[in-house]
N, C-alpha and C. Protein backbone atom coordinates (compact mmCIF):
# COMPACT_ATOMS: atom_id res chain seq x y z
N UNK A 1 -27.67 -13.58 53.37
CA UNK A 1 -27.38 -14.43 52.22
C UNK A 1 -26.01 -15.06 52.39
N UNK A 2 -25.81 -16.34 51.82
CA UNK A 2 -24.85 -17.05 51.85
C UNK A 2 -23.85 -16.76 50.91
N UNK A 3 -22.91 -16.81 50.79
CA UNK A 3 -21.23 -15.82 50.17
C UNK A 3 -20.52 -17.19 49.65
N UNK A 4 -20.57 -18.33 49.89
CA UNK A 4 -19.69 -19.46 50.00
C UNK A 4 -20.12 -19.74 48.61
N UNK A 5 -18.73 -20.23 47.95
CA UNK A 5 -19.38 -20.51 46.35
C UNK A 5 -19.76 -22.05 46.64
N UNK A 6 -20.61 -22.54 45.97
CA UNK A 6 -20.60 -24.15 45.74
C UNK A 6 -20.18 -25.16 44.53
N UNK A 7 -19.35 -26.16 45.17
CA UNK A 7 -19.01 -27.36 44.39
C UNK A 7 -19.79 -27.69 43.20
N UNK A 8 -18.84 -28.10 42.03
CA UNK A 8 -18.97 -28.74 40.71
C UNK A 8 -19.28 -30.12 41.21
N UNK A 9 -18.93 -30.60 42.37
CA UNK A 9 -18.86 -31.98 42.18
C UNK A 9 -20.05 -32.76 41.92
N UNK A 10 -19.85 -33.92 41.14
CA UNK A 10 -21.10 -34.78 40.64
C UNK A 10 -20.44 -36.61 41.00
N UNK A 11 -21.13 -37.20 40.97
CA UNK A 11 -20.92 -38.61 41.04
C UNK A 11 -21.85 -39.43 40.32
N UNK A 12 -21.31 -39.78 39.22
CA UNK A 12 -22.01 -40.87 38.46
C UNK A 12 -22.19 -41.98 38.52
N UNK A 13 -22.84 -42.63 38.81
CA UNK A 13 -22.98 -44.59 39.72
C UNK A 13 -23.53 -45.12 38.18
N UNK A 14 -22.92 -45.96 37.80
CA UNK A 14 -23.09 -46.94 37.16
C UNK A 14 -23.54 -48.69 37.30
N UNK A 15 -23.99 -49.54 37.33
CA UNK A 15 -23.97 -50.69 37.59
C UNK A 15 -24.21 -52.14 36.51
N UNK A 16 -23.61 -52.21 36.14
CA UNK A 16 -23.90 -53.44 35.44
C UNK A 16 -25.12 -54.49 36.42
N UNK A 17 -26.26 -54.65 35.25
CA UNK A 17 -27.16 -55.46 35.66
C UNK A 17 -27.21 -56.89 35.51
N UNK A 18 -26.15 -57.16 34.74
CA UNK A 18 -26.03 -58.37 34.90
C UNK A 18 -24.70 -58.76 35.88
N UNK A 19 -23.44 -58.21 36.01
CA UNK A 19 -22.42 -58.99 37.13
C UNK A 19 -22.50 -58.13 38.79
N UNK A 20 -23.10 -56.89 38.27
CA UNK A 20 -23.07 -55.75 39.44
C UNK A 20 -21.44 -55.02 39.67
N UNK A 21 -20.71 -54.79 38.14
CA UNK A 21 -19.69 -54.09 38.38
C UNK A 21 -20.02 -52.80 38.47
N UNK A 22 -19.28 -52.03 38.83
CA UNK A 22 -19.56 -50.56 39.10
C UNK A 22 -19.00 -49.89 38.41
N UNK A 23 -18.95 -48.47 38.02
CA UNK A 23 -18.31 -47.08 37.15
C UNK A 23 -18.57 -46.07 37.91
N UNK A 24 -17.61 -45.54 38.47
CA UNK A 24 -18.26 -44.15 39.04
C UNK A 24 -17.11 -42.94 38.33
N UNK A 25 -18.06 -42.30 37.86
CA UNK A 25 -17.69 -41.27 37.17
C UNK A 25 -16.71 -41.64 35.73
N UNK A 26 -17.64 -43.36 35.13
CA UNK A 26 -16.78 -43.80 33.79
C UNK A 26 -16.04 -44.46 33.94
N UNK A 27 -15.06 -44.59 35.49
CA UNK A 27 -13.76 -45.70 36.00
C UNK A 27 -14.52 -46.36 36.69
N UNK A 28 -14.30 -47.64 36.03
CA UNK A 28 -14.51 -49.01 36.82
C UNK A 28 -13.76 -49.23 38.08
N UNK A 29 -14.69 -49.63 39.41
CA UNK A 29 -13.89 -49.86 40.36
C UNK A 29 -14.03 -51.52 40.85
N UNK A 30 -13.82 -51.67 41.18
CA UNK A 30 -13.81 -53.54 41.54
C UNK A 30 -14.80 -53.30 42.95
N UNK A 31 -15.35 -54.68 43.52
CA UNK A 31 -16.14 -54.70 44.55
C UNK A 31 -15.52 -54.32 45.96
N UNK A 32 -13.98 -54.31 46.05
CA UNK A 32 -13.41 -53.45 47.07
C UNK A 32 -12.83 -52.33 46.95
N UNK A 33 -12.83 -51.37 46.03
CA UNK A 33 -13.48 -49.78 46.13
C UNK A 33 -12.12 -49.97 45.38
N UNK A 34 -11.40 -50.64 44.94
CA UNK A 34 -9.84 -50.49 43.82
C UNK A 34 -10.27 -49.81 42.83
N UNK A 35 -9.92 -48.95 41.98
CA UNK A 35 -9.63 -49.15 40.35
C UNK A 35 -9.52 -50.23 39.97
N UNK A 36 -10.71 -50.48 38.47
CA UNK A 36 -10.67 -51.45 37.73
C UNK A 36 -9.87 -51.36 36.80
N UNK A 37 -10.24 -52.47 35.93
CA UNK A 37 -9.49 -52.39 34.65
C UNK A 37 -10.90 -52.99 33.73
N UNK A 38 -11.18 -52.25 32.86
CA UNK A 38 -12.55 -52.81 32.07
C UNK A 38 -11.62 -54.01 31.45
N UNK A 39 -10.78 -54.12 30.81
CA UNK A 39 -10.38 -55.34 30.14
C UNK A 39 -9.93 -56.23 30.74
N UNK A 40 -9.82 -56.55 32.04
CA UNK A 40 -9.20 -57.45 32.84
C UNK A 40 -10.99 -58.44 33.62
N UNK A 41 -11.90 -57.22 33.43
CA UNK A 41 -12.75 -57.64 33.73
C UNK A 41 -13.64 -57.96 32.48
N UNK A 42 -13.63 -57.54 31.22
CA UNK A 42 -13.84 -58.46 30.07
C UNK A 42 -13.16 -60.04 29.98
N UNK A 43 -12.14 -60.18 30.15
CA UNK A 43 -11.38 -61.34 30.07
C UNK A 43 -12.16 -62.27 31.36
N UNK A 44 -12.39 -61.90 32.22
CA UNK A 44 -12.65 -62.73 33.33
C UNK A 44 -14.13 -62.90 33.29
N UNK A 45 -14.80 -62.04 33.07
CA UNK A 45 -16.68 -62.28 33.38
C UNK A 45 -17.59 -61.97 31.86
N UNK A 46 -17.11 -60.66 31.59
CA UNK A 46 -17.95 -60.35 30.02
C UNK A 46 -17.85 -60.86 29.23
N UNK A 47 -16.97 -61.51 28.93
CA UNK A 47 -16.54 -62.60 27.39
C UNK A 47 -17.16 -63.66 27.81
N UNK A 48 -16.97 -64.27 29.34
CA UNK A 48 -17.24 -65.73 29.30
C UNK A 48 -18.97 -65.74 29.68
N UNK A 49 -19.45 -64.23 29.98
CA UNK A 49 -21.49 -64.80 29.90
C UNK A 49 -22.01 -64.45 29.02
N UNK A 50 -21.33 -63.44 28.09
CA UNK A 50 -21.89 -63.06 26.73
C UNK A 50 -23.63 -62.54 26.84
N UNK A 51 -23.50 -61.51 27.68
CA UNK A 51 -24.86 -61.22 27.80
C UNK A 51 -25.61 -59.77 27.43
N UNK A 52 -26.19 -59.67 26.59
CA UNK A 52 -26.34 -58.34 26.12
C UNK A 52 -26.80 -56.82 26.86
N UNK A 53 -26.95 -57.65 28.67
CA UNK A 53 -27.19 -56.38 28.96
C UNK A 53 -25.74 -56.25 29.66
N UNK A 54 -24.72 -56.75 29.74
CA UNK A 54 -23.59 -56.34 29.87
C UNK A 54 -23.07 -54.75 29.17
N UNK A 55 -22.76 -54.07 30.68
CA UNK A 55 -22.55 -52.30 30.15
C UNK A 55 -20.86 -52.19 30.13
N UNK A 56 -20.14 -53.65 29.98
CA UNK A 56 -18.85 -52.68 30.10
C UNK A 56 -18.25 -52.83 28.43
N UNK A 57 -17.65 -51.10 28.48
CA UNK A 57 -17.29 -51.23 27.19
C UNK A 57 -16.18 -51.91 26.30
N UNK A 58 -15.67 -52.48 27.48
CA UNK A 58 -14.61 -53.51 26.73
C UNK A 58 -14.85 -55.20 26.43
N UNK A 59 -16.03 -55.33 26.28
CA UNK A 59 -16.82 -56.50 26.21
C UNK A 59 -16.55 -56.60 24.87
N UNK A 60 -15.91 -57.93 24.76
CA UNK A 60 -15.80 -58.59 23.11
C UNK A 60 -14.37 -58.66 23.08
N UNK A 61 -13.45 -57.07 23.51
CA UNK A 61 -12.19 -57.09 23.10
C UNK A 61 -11.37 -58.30 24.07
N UNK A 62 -10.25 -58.47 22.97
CA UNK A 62 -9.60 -59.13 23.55
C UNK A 62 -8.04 -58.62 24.39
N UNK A 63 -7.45 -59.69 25.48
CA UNK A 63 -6.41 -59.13 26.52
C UNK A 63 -6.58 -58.98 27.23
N UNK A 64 -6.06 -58.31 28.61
CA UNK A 64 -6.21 -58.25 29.79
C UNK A 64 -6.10 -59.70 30.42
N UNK A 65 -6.74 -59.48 32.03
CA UNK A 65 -6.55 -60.93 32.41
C UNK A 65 -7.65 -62.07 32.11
N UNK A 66 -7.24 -63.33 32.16
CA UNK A 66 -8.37 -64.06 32.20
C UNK A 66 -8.29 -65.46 33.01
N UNK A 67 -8.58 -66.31 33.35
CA UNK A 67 -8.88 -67.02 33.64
C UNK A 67 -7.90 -68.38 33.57
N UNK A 68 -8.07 -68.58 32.07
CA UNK A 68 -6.63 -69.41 31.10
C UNK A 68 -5.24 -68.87 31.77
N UNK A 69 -4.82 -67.42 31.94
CA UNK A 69 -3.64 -66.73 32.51
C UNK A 69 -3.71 -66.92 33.37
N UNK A 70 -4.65 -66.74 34.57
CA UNK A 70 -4.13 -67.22 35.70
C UNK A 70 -4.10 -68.71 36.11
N UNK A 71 -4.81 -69.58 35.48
CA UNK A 71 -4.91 -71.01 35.31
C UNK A 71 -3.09 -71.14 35.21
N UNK A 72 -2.42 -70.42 34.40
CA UNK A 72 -1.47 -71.27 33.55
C UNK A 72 -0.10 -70.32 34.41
N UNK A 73 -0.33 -69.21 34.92
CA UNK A 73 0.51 -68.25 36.15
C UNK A 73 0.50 -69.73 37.38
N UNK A 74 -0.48 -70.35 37.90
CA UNK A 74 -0.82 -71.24 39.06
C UNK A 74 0.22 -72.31 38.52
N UNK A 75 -0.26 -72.87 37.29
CA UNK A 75 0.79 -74.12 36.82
C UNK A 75 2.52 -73.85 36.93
N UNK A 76 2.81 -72.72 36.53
CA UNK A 76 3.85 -72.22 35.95
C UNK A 76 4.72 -72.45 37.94
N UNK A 77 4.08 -71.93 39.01
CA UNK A 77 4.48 -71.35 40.16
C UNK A 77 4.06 -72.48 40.78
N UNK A 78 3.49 -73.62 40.51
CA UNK A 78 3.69 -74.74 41.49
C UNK A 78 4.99 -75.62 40.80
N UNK A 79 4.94 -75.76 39.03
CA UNK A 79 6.30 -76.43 38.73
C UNK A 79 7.66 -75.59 39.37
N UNK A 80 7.31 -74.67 39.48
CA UNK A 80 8.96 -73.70 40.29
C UNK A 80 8.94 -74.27 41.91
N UNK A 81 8.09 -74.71 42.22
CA UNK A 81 7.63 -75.04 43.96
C UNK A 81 8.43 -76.26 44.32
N UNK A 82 8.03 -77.14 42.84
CA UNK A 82 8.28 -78.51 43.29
C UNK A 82 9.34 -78.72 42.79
N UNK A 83 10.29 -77.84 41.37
CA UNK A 83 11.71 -77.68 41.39
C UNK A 83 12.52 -77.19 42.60
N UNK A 84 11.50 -76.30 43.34
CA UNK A 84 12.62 -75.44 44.19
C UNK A 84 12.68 -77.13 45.90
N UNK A 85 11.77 -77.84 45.60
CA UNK A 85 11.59 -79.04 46.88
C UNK A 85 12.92 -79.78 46.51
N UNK A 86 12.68 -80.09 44.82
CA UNK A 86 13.90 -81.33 44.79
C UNK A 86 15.14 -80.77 44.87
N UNK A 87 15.67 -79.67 44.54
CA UNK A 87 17.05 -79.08 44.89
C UNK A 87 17.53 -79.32 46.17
């Protein structure tokens, strides 16, 4: 008989069926294996398809990143570009 105790470990896979974000084990991870941020990914995809089989739970809230922010981060860092040319 075998003596070796065995692992608790479990892994929970999640997937959103409508964007294909992932949860494993409840933390959102992004499509290159990072830690997510559910509200950064509300701001960017869940708010703007509004789709009810959307599973992340920060769908509706508002904050995090979005789209408008980085739109207006891009504006902000090319007017510093073309201040920093004419100097």
């Amino acid at each position: 008989m075998d003596d070796r105790e065995l692992s608790d470990l479990k892994i929970e896979r999640k997937e959103c069926p409508r964007c294909g974000a992932t949860w494993l084990n409840g933390i959102h991870h992004w499509r290159t294996g990072y830690k997510g941020n559910e509200l950064d990914l509300a701001g960017l995809v869940c708010n703007r398809v509004s789709d009810p089989e959307c599973i992340n739970p920060k769908k509706g809230s508002t904050g995090g990143d979005t789209w408008e922010k980085r739109a207006e981060f891009l504006g902000e860092f090319e007017r510093e570009l073309k201040r920093m040319r004419e100097d």
